[in-house]
PDB file of N, CA and C in Angstrom:
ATOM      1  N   UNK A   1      -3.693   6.942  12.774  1.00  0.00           N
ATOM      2  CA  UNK A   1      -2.517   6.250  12.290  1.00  0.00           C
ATOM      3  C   UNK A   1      -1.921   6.981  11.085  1.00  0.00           C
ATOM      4  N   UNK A   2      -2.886   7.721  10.132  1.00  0.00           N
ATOM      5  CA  UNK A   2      -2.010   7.799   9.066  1.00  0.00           C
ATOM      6  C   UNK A   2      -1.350   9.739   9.466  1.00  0.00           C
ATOM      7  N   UNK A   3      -2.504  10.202  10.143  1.00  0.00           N
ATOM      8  CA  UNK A   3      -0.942  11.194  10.910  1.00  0.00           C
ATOM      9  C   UNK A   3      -0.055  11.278  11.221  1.00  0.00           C
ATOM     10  N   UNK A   4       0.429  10.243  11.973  1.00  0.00           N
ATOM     11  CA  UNK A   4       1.281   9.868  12.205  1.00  0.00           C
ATOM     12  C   UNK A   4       2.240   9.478  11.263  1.00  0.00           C
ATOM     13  N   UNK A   5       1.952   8.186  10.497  1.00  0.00           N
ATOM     14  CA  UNK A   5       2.509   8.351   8.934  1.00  0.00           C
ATOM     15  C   UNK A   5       3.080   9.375   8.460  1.00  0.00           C
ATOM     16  N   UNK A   6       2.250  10.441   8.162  1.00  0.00           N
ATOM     17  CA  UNK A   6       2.315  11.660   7.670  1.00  0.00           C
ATOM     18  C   UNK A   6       3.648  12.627   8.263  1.00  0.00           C
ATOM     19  N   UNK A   7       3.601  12.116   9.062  1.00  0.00           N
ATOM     20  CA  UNK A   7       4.597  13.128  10.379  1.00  0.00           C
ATOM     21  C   UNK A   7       6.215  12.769  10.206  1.00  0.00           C
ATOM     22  N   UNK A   8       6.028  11.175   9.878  1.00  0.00           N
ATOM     23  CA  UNK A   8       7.066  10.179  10.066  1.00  0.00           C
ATOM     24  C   UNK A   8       7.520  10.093   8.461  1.00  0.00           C
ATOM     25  N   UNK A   9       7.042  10.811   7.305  1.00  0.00           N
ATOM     26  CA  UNK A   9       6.919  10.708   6.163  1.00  0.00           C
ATOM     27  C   UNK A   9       8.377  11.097   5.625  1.00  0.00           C
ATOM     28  N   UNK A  10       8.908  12.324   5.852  1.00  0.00           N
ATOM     29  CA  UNK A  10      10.228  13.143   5.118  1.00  0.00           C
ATOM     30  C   UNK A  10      11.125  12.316   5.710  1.00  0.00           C
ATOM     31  N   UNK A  11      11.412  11.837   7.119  1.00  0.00           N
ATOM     32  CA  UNK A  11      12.374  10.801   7.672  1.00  0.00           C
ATOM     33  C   UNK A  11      12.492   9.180   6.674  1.00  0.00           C
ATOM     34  N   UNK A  12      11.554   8.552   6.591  1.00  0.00           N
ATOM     35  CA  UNK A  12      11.197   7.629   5.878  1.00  0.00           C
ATOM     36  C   UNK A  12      11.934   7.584   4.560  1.00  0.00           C
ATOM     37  N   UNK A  13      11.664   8.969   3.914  1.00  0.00           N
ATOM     38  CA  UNK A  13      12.104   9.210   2.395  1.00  0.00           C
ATOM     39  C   UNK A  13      13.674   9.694   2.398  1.00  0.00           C
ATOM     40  N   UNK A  14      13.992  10.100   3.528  1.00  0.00           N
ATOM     41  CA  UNK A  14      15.397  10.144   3.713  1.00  0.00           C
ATOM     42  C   UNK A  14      15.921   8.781   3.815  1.00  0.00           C
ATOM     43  N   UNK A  15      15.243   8.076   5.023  1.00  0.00           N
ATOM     44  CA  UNK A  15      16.184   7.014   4.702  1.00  0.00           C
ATOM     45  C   UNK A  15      15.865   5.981   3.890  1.00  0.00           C
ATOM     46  N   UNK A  16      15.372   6.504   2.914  1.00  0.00           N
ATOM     47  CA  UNK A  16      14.966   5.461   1.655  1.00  0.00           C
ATOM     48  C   UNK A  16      16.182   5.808   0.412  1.00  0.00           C
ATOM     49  N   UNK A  17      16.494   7.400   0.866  1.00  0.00           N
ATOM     50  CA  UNK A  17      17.235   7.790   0.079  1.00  0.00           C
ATOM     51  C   UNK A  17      18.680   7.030   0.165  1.00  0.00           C
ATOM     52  N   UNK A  18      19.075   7.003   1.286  1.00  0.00           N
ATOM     53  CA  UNK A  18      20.518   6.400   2.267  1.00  0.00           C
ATOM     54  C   UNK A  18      20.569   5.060   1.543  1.00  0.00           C
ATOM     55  N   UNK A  19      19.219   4.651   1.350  1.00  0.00           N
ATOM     56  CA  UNK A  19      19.178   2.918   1.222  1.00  0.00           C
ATOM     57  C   UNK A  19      19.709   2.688   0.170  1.00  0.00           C
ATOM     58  N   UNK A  20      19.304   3.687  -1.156  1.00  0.00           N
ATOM     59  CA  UNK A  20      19.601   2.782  -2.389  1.00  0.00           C
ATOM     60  C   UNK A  20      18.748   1.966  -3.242  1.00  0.00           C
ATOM     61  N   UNK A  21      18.950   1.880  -4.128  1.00  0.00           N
ATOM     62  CA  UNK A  21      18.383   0.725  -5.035  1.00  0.00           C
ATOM     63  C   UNK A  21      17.235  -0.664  -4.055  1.00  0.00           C
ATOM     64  N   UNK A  22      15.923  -0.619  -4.220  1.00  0.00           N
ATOM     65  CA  UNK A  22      15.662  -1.561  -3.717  1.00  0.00           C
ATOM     66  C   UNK A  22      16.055  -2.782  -4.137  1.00  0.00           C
ATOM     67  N   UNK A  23      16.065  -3.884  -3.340  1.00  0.00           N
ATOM     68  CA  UNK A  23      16.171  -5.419  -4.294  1.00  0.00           C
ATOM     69  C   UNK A  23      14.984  -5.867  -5.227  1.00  0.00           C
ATOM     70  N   UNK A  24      15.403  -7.315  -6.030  1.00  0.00           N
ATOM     71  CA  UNK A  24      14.246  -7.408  -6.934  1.00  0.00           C
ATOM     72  C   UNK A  24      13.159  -7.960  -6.409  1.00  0.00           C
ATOM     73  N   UNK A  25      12.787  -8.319  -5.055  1.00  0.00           N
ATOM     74  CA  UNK A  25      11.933  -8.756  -4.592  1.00  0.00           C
ATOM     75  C   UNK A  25      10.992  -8.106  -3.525  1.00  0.00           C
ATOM     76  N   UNK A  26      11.334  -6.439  -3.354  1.00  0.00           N
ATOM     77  CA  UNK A  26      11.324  -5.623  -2.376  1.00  0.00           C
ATOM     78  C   UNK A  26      10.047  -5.382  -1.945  1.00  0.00           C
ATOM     79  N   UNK A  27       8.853  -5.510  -3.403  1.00  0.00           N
ATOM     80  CA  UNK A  27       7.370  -5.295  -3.139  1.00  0.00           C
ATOM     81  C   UNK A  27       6.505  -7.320  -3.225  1.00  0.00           C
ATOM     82  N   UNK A  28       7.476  -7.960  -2.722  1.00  0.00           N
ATOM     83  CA  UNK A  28       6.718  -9.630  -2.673  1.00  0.00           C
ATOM     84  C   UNK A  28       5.666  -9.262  -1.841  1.00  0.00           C
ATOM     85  N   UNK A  29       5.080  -9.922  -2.217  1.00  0.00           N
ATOM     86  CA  UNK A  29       3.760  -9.958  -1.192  1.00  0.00           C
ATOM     87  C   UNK A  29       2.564  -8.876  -0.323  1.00  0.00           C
ATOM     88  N   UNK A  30       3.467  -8.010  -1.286  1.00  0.00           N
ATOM     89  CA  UNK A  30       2.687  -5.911  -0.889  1.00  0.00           C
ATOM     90  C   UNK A  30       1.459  -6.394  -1.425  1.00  0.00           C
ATOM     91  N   UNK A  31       0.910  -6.837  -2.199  1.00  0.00           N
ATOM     92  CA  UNK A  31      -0.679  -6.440  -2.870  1.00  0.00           C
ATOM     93  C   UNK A  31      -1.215  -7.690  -1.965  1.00  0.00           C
ATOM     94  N   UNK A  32      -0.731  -8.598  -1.310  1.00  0.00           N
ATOM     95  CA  UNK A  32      -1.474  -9.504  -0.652  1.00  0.00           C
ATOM     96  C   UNK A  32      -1.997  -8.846   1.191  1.00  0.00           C
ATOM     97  N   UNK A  33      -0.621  -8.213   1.472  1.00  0.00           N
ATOM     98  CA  UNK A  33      -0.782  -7.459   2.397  1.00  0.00           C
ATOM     99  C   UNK A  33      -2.229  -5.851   2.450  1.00  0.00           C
ATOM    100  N   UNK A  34      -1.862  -5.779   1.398  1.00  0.00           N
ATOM    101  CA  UNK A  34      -2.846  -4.853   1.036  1.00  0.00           C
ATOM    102  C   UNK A  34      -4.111  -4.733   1.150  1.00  0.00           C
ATOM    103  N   UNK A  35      -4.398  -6.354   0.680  1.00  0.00           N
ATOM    104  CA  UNK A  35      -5.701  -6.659   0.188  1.00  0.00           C
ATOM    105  C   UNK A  35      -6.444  -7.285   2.048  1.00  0.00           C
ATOM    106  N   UNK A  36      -5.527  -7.209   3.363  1.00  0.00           N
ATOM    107  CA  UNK A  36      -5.837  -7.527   3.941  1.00  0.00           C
ATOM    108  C   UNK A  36      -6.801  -6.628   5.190  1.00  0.00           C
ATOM    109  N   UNK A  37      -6.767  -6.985   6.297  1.00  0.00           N
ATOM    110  CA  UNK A  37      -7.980  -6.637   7.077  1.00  0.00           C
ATOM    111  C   UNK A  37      -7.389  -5.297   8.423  1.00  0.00           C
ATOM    112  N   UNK A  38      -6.265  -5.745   8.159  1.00  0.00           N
ATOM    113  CA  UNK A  38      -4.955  -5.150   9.791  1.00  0.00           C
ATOM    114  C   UNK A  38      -4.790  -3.632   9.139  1.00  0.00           C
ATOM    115  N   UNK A  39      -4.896  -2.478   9.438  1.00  0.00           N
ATOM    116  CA  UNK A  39      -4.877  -1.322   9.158  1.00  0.00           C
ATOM    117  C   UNK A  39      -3.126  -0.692   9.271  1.00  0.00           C
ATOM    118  N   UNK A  40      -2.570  -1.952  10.288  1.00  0.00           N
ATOM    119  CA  UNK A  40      -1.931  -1.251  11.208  1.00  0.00           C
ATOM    120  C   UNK A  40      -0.523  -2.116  10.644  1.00  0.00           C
ATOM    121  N   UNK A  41      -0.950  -3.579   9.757  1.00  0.00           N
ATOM    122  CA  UNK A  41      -0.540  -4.386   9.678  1.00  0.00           C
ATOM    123  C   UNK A  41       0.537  -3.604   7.951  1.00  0.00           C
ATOM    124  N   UNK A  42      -0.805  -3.162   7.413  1.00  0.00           N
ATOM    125  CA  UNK A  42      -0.530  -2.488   5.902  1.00  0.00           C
ATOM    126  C   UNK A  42       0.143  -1.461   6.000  1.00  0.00           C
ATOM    127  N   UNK A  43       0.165  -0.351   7.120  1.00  0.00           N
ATOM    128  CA  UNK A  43       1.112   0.682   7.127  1.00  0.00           C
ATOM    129  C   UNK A  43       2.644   0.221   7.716  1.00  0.00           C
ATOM    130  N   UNK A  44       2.723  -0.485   8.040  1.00  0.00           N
ATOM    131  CA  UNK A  44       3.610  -0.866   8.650  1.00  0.00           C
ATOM    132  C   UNK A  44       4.687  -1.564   7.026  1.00  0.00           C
ATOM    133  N   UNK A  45       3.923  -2.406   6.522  1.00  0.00           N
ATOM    134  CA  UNK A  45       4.095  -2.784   5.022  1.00  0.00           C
ATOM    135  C   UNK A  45       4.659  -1.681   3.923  1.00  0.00           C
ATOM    136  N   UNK A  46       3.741  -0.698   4.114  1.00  0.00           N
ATOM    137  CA  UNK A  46       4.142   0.174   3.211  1.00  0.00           C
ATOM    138  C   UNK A  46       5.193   1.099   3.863  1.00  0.00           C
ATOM    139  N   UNK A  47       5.331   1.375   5.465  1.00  0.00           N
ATOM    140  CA  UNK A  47       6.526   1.675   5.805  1.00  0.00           C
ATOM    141  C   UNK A  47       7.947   1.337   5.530  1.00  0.00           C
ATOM    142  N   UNK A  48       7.597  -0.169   5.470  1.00  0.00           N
ATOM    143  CA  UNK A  48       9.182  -0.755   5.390  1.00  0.00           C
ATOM    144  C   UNK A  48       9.224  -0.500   3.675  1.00  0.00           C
ATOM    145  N   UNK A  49       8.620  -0.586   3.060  1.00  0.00           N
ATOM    146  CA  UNK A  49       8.846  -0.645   1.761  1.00  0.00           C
ATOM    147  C   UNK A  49       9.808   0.758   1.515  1.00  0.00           C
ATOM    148  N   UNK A  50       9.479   1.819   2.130  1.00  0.00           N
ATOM    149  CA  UNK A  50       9.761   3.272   1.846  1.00  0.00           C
ATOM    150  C   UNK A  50      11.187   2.773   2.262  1.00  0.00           C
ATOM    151  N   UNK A  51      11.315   2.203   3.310  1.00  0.00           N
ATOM    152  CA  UNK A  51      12.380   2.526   4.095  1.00  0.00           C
ATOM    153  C   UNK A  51      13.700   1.086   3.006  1.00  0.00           C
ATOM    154  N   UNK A  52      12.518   0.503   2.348  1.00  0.00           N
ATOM    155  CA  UNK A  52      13.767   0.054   1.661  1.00  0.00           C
ATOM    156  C   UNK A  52      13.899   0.086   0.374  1.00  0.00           C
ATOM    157  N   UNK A  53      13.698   1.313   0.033  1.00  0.00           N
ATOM    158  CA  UNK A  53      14.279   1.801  -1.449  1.00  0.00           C
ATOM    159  C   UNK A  53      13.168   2.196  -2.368  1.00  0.00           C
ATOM    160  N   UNK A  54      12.140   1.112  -2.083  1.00  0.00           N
ATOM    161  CA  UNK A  54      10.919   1.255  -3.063  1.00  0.00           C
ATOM    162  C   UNK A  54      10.817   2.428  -3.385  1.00  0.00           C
ATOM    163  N   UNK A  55      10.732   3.043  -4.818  1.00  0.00           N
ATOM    164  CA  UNK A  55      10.323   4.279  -5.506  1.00  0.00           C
ATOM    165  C   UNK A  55       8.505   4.704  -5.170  1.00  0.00           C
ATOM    166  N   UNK A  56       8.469   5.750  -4.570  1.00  0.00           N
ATOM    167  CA  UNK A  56       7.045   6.013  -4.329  1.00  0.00           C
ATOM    168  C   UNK A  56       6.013   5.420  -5.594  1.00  0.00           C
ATOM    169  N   UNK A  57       6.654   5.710  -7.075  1.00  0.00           N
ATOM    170  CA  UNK A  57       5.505   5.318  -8.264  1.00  0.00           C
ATOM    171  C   UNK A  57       5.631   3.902  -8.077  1.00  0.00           C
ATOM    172  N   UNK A  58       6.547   3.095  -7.334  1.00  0.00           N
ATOM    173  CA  UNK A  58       6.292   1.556  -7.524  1.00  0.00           C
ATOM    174  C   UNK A  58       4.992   1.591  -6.581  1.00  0.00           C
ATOM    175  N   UNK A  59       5.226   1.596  -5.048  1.00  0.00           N
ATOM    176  CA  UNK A  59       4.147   1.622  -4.108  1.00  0.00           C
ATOM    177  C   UNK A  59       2.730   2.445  -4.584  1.00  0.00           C
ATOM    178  N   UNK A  60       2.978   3.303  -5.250  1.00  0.00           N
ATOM    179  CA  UNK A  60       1.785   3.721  -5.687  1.00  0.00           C
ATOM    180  C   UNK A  60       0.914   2.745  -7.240  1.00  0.00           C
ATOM    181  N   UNK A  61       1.492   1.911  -7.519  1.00  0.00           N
ATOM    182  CA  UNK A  61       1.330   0.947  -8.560  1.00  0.00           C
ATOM    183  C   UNK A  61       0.497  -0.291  -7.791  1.00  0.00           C
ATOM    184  N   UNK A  62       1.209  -0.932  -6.580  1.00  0.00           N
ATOM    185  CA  UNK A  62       0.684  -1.456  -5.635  1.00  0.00           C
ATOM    186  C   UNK A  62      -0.312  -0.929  -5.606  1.00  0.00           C
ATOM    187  N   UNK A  63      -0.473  -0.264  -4.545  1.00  0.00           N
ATOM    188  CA  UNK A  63      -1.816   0.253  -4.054  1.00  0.00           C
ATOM    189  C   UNK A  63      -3.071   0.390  -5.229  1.00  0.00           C
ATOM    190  N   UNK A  64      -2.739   0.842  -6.349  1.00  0.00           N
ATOM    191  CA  UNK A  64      -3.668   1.192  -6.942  1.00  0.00           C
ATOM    192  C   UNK A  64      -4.136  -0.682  -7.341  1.00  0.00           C
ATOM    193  N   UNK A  65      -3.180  -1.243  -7.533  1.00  0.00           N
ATOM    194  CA  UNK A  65      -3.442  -3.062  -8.115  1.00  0.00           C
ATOM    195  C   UNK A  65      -4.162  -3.367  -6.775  1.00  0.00           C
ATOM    196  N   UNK A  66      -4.110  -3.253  -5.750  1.00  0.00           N
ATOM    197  CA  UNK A  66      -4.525  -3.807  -4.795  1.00  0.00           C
ATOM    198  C   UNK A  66      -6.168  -3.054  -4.727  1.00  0.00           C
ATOM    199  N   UNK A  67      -6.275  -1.955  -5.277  1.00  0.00           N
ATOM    200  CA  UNK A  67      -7.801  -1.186  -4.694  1.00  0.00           C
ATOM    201  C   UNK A  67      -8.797  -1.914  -6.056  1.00  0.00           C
ATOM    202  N   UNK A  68      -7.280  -2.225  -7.400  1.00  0.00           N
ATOM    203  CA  UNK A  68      -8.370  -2.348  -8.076  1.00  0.00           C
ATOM    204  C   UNK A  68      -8.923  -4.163  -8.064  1.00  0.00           C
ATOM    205  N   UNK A  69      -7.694  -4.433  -7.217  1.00  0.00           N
ATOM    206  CA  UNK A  69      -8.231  -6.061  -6.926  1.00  0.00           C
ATOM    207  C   UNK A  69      -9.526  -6.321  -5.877  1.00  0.00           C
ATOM    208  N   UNK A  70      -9.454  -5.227  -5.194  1.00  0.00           N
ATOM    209  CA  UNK A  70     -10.437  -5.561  -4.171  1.00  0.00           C
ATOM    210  C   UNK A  70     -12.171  -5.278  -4.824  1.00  0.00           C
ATOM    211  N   UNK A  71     -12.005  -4.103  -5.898  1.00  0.00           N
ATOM    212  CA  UNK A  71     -13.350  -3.956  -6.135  1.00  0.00           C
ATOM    213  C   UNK A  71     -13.770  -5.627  -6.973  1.00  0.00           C
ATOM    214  N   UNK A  72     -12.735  -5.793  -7.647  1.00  0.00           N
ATOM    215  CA  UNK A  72     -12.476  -6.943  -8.928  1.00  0.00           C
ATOM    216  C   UNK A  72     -13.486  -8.134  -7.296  1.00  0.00           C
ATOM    217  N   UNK A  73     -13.067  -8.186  -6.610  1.00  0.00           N
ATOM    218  CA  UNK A  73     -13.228  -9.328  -5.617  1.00  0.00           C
ATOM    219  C   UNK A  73     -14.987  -8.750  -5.138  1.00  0.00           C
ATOM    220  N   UNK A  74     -15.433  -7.951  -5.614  1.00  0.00           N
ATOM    221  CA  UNK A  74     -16.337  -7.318  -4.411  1.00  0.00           C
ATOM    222  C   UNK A  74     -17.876  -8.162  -5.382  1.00  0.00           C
ATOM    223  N   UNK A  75     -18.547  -9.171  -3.936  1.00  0.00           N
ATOM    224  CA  UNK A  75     -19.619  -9.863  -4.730  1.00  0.00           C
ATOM    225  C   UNK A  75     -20.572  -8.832  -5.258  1.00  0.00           C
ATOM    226  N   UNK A  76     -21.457  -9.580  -5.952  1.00  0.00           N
ATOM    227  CA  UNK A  76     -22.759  -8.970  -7.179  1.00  0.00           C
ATOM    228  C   UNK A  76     -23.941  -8.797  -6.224  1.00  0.00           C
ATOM    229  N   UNK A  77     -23.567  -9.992  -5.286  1.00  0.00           N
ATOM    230  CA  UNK A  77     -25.098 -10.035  -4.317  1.00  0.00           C
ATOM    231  C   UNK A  77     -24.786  -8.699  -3.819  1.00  0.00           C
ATOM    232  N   UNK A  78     -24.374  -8.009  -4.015  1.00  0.00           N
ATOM    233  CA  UNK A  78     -24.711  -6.487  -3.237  1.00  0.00           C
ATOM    234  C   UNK A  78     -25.679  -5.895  -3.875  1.00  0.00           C
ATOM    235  N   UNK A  79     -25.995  -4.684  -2.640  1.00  0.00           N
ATOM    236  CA  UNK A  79     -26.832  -3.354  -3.317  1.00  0.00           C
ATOM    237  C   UNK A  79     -26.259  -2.600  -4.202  1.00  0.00           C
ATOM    238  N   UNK A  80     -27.028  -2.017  -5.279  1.00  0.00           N
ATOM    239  CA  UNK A  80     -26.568  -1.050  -6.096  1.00  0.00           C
ATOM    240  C   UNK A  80     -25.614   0.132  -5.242  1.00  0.00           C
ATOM    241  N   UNK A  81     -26.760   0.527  -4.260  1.00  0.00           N
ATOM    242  CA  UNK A  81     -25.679   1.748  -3.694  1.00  0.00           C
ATOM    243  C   UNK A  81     -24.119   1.334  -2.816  1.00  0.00           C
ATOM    244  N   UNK A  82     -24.100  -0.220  -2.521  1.00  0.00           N
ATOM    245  CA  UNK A  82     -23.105  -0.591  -2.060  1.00  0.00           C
ATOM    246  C   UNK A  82     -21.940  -0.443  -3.253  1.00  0.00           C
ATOM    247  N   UNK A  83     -22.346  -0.708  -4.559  1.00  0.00           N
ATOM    248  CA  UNK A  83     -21.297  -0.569  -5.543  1.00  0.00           C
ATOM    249  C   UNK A  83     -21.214   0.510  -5.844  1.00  0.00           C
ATOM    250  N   UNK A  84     -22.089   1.370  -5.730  1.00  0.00           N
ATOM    251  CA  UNK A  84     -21.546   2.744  -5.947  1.00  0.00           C
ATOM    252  C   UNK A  84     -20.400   3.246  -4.816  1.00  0.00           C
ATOM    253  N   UNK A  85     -20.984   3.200  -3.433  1.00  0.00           N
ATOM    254  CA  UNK A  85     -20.021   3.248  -2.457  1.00  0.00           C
ATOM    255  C   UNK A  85     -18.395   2.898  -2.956  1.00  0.00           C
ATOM    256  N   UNK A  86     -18.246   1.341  -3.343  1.00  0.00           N
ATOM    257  CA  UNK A  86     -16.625   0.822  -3.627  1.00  0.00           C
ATOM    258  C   UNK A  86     -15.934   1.575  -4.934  1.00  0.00           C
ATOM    259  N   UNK A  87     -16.975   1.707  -5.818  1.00  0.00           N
ATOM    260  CA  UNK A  87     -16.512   2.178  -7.384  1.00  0.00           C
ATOM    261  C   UNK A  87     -16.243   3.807  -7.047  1.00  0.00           C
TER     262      UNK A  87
END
């Protein structure tokens, strides 16, 4: 999937360019999407975002709130090497 992404990437940023200014609500609900289970569900998320204006450092602000929400979420009952794994 994310080859594909990858492939589909300079088109995306073109027409992000065409788009303009995103609106003020353009990343609602990105870090919830994020934080979810659908692989296919989140690229698709972060697709449209490109495609509507979002500045790459916003989406990259996301993402990083969302990786650091998920460790923030990740239980204690784990193994040590499991937290090493997420961290």
């Amino acid at each position: 999937m994310l080859r594909q992404v990858d492939e589909e990437l300079p088109a995306l940023m073109q027409e992000s360019r065409r788009q303009g200014p995103p609106g003020p609500n353009a990343t609602d609900g990105l870090t919830k999407l994020l934080l979810g289970e659908d692989p296919s569900a989140i690229i698709q998320a972060l697709k449209g975002a490109i495609r509507g204006g979002v500045p790459p450092v916003e989406i990259s602000k996301q993402v990083a709130y969302a990786a650091a929400m998920r460790i923030c979420r990740f239980t204690t009952a784990n193994e040590f090497n499991d937290w090493i794994t997420v961290a």
